[in-house]
Protein backbone atom coordinates (compact mmCIF):
# COMPACT_ATOMS: atom_id res chain seq x y z
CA UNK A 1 0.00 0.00 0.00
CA UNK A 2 1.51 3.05 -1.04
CA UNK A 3 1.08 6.56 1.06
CA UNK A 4 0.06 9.48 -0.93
CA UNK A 5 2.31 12.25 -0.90
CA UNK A 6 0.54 15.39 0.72
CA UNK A 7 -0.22 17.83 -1.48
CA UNK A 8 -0.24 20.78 1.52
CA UNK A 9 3.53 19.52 2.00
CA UNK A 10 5.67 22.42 0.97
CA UNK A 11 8.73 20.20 1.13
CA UNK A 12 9.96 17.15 1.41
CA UNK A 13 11.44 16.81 5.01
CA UNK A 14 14.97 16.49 5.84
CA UNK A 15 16.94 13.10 5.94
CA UNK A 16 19.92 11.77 7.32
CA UNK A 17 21.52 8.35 7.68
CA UNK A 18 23.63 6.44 9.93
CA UNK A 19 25.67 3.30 8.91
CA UNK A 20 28.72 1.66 11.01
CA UNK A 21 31.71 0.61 9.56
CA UNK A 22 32.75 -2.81 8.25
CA UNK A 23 34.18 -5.23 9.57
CA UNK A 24 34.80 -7.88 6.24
CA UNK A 25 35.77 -7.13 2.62
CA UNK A 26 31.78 -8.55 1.93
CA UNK A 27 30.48 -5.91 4.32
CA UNK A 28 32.63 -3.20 2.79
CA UNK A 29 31.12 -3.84 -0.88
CA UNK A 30 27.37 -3.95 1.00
CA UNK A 31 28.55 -0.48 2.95
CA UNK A 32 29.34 1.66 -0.39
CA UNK A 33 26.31 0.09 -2.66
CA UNK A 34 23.68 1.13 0.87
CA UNK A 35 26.13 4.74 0.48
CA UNK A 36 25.69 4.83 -3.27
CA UNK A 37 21.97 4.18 -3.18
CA UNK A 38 20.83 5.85 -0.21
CA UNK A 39 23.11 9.01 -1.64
CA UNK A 40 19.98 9.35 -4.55
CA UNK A 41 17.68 11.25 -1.69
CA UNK A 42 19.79 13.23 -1.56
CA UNK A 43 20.55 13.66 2.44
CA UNK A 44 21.15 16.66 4.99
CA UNK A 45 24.16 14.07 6.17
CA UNK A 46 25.36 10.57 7.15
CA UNK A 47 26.97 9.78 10.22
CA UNK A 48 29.29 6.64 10.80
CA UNK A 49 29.23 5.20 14.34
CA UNK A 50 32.48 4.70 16.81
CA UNK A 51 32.85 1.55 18.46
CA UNK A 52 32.53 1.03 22.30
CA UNK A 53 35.89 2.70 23.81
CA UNK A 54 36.81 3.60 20.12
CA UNK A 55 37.20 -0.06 19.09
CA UNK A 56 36.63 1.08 15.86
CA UNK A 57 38.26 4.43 15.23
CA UNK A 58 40.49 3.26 12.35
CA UNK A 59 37.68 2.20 10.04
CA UNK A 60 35.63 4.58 11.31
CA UNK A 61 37.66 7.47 10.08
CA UNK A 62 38.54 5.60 7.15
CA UNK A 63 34.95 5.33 5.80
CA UNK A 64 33.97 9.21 6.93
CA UNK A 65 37.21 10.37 4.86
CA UNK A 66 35.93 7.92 1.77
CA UNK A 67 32.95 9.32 1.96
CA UNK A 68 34.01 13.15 2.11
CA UNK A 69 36.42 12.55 -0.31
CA UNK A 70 34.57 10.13 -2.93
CA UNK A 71 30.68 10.94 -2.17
CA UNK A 72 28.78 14.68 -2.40
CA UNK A 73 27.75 13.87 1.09
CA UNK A 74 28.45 15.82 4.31
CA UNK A 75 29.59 13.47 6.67
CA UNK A 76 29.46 13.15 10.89
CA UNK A 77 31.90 11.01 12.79
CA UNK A 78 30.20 9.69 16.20
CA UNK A 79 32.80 9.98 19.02
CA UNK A 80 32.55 8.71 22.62
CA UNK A 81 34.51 9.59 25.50
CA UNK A 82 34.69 5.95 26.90
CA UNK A 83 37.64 4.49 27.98
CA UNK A 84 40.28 7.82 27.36
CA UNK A 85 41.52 10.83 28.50
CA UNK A 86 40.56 14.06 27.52
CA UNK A 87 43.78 14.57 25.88
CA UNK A 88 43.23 11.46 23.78
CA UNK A 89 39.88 12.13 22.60
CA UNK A 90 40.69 16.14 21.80
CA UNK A 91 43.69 13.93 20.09
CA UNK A 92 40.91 11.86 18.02
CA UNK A 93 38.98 14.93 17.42
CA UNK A 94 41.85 17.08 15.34
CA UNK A 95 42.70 13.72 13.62
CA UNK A 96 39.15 14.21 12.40
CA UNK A 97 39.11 17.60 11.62
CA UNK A 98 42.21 17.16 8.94
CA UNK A 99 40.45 14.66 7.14
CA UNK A 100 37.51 17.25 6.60
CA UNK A 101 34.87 16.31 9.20
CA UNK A 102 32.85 19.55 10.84
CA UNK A 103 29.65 17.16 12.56
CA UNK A 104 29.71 15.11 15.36
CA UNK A 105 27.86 13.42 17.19
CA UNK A 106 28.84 13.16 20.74
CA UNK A 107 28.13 10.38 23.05
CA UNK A 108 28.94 9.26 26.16
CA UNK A 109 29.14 5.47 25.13
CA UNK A 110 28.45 2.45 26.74
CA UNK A 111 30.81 1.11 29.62
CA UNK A 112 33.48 -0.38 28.94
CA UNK A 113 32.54 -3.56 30.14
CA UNK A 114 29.39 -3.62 27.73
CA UNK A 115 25.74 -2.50 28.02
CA UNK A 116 24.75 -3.60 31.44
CA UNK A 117 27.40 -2.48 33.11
CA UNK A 118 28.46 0.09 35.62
CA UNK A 119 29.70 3.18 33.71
CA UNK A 120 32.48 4.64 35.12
CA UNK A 121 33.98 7.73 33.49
CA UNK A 122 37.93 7.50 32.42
CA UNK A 123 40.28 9.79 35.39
CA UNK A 124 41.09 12.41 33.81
CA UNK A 125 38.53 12.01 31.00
CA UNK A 126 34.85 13.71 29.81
CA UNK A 127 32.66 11.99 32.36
CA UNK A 128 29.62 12.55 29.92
CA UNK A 129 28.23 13.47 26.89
CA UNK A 130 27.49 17.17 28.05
CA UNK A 131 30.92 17.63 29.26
CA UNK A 132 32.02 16.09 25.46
CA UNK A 133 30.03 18.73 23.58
CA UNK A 134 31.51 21.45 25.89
CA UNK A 135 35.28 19.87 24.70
CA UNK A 136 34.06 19.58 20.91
CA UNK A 137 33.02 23.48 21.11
CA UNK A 138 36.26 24.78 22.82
CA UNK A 139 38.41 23.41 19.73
CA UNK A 140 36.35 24.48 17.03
CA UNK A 141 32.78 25.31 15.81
CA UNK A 142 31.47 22.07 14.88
CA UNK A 143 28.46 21.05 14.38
CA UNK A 144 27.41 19.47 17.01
CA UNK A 145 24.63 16.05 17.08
CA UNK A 146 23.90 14.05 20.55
CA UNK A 147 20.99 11.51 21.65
CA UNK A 148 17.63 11.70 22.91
CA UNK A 149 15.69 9.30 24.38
CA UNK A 150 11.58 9.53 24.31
CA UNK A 151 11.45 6.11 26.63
CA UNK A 152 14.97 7.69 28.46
CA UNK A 153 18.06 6.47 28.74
CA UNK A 154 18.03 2.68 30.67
CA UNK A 155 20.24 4.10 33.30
CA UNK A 156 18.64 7.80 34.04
CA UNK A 157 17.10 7.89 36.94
CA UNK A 158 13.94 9.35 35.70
CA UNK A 159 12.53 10.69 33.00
CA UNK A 160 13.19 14.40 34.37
CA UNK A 161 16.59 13.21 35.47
CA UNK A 162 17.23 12.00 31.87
CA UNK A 163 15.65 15.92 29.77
CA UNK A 164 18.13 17.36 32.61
CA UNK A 165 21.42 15.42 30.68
CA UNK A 166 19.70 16.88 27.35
CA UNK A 167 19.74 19.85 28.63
CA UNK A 168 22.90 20.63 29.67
CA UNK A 169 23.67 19.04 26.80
CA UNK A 170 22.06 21.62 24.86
CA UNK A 171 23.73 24.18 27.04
CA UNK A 172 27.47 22.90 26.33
CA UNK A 173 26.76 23.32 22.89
CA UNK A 174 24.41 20.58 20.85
CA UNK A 175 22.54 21.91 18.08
CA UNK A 176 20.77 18.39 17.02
CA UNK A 177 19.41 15.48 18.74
CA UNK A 178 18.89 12.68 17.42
CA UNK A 179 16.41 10.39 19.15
CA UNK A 180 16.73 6.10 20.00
CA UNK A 181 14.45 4.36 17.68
CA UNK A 182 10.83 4.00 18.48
CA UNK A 183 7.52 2.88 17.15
CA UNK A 184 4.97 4.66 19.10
CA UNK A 185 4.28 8.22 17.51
CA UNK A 186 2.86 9.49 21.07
CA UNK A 187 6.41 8.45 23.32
CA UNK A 188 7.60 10.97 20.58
CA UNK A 189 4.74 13.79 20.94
CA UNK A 190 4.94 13.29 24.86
CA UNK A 191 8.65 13.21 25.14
CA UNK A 192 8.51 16.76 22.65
CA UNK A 193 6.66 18.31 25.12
CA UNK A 194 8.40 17.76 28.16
CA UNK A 195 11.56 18.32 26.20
CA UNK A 196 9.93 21.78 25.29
CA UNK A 197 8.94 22.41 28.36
CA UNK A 198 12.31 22.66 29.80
CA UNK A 199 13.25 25.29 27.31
CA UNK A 200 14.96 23.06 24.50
CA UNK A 201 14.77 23.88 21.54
CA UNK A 202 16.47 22.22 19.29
CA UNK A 203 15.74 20.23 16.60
CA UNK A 204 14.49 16.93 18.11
CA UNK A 205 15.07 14.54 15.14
CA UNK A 206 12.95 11.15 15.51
CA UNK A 207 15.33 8.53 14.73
CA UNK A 208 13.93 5.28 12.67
CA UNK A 209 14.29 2.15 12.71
CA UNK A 210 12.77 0.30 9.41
CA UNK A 211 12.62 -3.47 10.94
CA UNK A 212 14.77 -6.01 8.68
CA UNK A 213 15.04 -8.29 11.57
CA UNK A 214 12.07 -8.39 14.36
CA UNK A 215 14.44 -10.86 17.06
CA UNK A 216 17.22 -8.17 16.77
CA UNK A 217 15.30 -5.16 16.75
CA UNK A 218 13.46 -6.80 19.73
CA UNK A 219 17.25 -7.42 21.37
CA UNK A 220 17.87 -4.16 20.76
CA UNK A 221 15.12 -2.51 22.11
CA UNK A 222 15.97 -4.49 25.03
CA UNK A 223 19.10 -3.15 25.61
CA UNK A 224 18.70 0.39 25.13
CA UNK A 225 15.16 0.85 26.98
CA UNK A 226 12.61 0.79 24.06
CA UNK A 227 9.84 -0.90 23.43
CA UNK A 228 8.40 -3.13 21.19
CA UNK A 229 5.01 -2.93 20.63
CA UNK A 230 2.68 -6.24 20.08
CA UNK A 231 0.45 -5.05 17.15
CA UNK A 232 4.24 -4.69 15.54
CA UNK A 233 5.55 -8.61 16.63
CA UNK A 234 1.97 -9.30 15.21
CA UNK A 235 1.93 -8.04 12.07
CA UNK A 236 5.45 -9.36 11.66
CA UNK A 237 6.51 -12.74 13.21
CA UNK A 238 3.70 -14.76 11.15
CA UNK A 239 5.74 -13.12 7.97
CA UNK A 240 9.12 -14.62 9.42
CA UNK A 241 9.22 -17.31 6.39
CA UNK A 242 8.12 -15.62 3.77
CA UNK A 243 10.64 -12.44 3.59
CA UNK A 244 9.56 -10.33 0.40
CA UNK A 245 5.94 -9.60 2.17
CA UNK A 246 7.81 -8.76 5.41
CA UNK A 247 9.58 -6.35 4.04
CA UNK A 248 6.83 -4.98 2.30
CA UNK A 249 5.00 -4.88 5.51
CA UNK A 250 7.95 -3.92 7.55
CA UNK A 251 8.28 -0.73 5.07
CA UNK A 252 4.80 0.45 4.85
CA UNK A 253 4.69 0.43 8.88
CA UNK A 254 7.68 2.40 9.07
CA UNK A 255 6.10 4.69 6.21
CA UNK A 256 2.58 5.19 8.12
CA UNK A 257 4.77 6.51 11.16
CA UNK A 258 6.74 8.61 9.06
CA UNK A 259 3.25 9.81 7.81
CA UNK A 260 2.17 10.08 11.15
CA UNK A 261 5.58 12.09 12.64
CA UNK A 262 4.96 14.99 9.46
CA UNK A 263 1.40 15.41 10.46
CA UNK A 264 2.64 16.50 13.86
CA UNK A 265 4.59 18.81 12.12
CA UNK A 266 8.30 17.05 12.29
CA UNK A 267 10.24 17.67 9.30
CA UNK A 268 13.47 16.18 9.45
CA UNK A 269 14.17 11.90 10.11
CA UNK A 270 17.42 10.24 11.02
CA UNK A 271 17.66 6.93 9.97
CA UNK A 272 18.83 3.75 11.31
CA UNK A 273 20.01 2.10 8.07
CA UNK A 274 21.79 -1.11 9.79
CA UNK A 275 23.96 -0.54 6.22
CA UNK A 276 21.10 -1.70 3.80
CA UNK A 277 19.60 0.31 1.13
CA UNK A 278 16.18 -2.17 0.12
CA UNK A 279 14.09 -1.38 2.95
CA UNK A 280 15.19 2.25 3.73
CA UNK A 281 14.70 2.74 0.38
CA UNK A 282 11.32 1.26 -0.23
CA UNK A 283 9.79 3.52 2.93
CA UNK A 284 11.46 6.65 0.92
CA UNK A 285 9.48 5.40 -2.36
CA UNK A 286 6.52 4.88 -0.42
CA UNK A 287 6.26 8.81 0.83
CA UNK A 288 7.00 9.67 -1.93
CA UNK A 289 10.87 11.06 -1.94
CA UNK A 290 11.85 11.70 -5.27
CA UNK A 291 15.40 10.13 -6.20
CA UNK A 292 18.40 12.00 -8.18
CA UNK A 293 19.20 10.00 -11.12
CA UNK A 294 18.20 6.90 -12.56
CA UNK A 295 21.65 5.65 -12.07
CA UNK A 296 21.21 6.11 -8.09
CA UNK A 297 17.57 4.22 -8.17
CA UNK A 298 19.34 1.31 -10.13
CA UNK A 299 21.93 1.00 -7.56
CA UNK A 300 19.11 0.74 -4.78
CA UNK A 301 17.53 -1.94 -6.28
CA UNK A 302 20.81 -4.25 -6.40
CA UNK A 303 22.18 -3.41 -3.11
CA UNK A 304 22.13 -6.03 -0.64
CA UNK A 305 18.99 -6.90 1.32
C-alpha cells in the first residue's frame, strides 16, 4: 500500500543516515552500494558510528574520509569519550578535523565492560556526553549532534533526570538530537513536550528504525530501553518465512509513522540504516521522496537486502 504524498507539504522533510563501519571485505562492498543508493535522496548528512571505547576508530575514520572525499555527502563522525583521557579524545577529534569532518555526534558510550554495566567515566577524561560537547566546542565550531531518548536512557534515573542530561547538553553546545528508535508516535509527541517544556529547543530529530530483523530489533530494544510494541511482533513474526511480504510490511509500517511524525509537524528523520539500502529505500518510495538519477535508483535496487 503506497502513502500518498501530501499535497499541503511544501517540502519534502529532511533526511539523514547512519551506517557503522565494516568489519569484512563482503560488508565493505554492502557499505558503499547502501552509500551509493541511499546518496539518490539526496541527504542533509550521514553519520558513521564509533565503536565502544573507540574499538573502531580506524575504520571509522577511514569510511567518513571515503565518503568526504569520494561521495557529495556531508559526513558526521560519532565519538565517545569511553575508555580515554581528555587529551586522547581532543587527540581523536583534530585527527578528524584534517580529514575534513565539521559534525559530530557526541556520546557518552556504553561502559566499557558492555551495556549492562556500571559506567564509570575514564580519570582524567569527559565523564559525559554534556561535558564532550563542551570539549568539541572549545576546539572548534562544529556542528554538534547528541541523543535523545523519548522512553529515556536505561540508566537515568527518571525521565526528568534523563531531559536534565539533554539539557545541559544543549547548554554545552548541541545543536541536534537525534532520538533512540521507536515505534509509538505518542512516546515521541509526549517526550517533545516535556523536552519543550524545559526550554529546548532544538531540533528533536525522531530517529527510525525500518525493521529487517524483528528478534534483533526486539534485542535491541531491550538493551537500550525501548519498546516493542505487540500489534508490531503481530503483524510481523507470522511473515518470518516468507521475507519479500515482510519487508513490504515492515516498510509500509515504518512509512505510516513517518506519515504520522509529518502530520505532527516534524520535518526532518534520522535513519537507522543497519547498512542496507532495500528497505530504507522502499519507505522513501513509499512517501513519496523523489530520487536524483536513474543511475542512483538502479543501484538501490541491487544493493544487498
Amino acid at each position: 500500500m503506497t502513502i500518498a504524498h501530501s499535497p499541503a507539504r511544501r517540502r519534502a522533510p529532511r533526511l539523514s543516515f547512519e551506517f557503522f563501519p565494516p568489519r569484512s571485505e563482503e560488508a565493505d562492498a554492502q557499505l558503499w552500494q547502501t552509500i551509493d543508493a541511499l546518496s539518490a535522496y539526496a541527504p542533509d548528512f550521514v553519520s558513521v558510528t564509533y565503536g565502544a571505547g573507540g574499538s573502531t576508530r580506524g575504520p571509522t575514520q577511514s569510511t567518513i574520509e571515503r565518503i568526504i572525499r569520494d561521495t557529495p555527502l556531508s559526513a558526521a563522525s560519532h565519538l565517545t569519550c569511553v575508555g580515554a583521557t581528555r587529551q586522547e579524545v581532543d587527540a581523536v577529534v583534530e585527527e578528524f578535523r584534517q580529514v575534513g569532518v565539521k559534525h559530530f555526534v557526541a556520546l557518552r558510550g556504553d561502559p566499557a565492560g558492555g551495556i549492562g554495566e556500571a559506567y564509570q567515566p575514564h580519570p582524567g577524561g569527559y565523564a559525559n556526553a554534556a561535558e564532550l560537547v563542551a570539549g568539541l566546542r572549545s576546539i572548534a565550531p562544529f556542528e554538534i549532534s547528541v541523543s535523545a531518548y523519548p522512553e529515556k536512557h536505561p540508566e537515568s534515573h527518571d525521565v526528568p533526570a534523563d531531559i536534565d542530561m539533554l539539557k545541559r547538553k544543549v547548554d554545552a553546545g548541541a545543536t541536534r538530537a537525534l532520538t533512540q528508535f521507536f515505534f509509538d508516535n505518542e512516546l515521541y509527541a509526549r517526550y517533545l513536550e516535556r523536552v519543550r517544556a524545559a526550554g529546548i529547543d532544538i531540533p528533536i530529530v525522531p530517529g527510525i528504525l525500518p525493521v529487517h530483523n524483528l528478534s534483533q530489533v526486539q534485542k535491541f530494544a531491550g538493551l537500550c530501553g525501548a519498546s516493542v510494541p505487540q500489534w508490531l511482533a503481530d503483524r510481523l513474526d507470522p511473515l518470518a518465512e516468507r521475507p519479500e511480504e515482510r519487508a513490504a510490511v515492515a516498510a509500509e509500517l515504518a512509512a505510516r509513522q513517518i506519515e504520522g511524525l509529518i502530520t505532527l509537524g516534524v520535518d526532518e528523520f534520522h535513519f537507522y540504516t543497519m547498512n542496507r539500502a532495500v528497505l530504507v529505500a522502499a519507505v522513501l518510495d513509499r512517501l513519496g521522496f523523489e530520487r536524483r538519477d536513474a543511475d542512483s535508483a538502479d543501484a538501490a535496487t541491487g544493493a544487498a537486502a
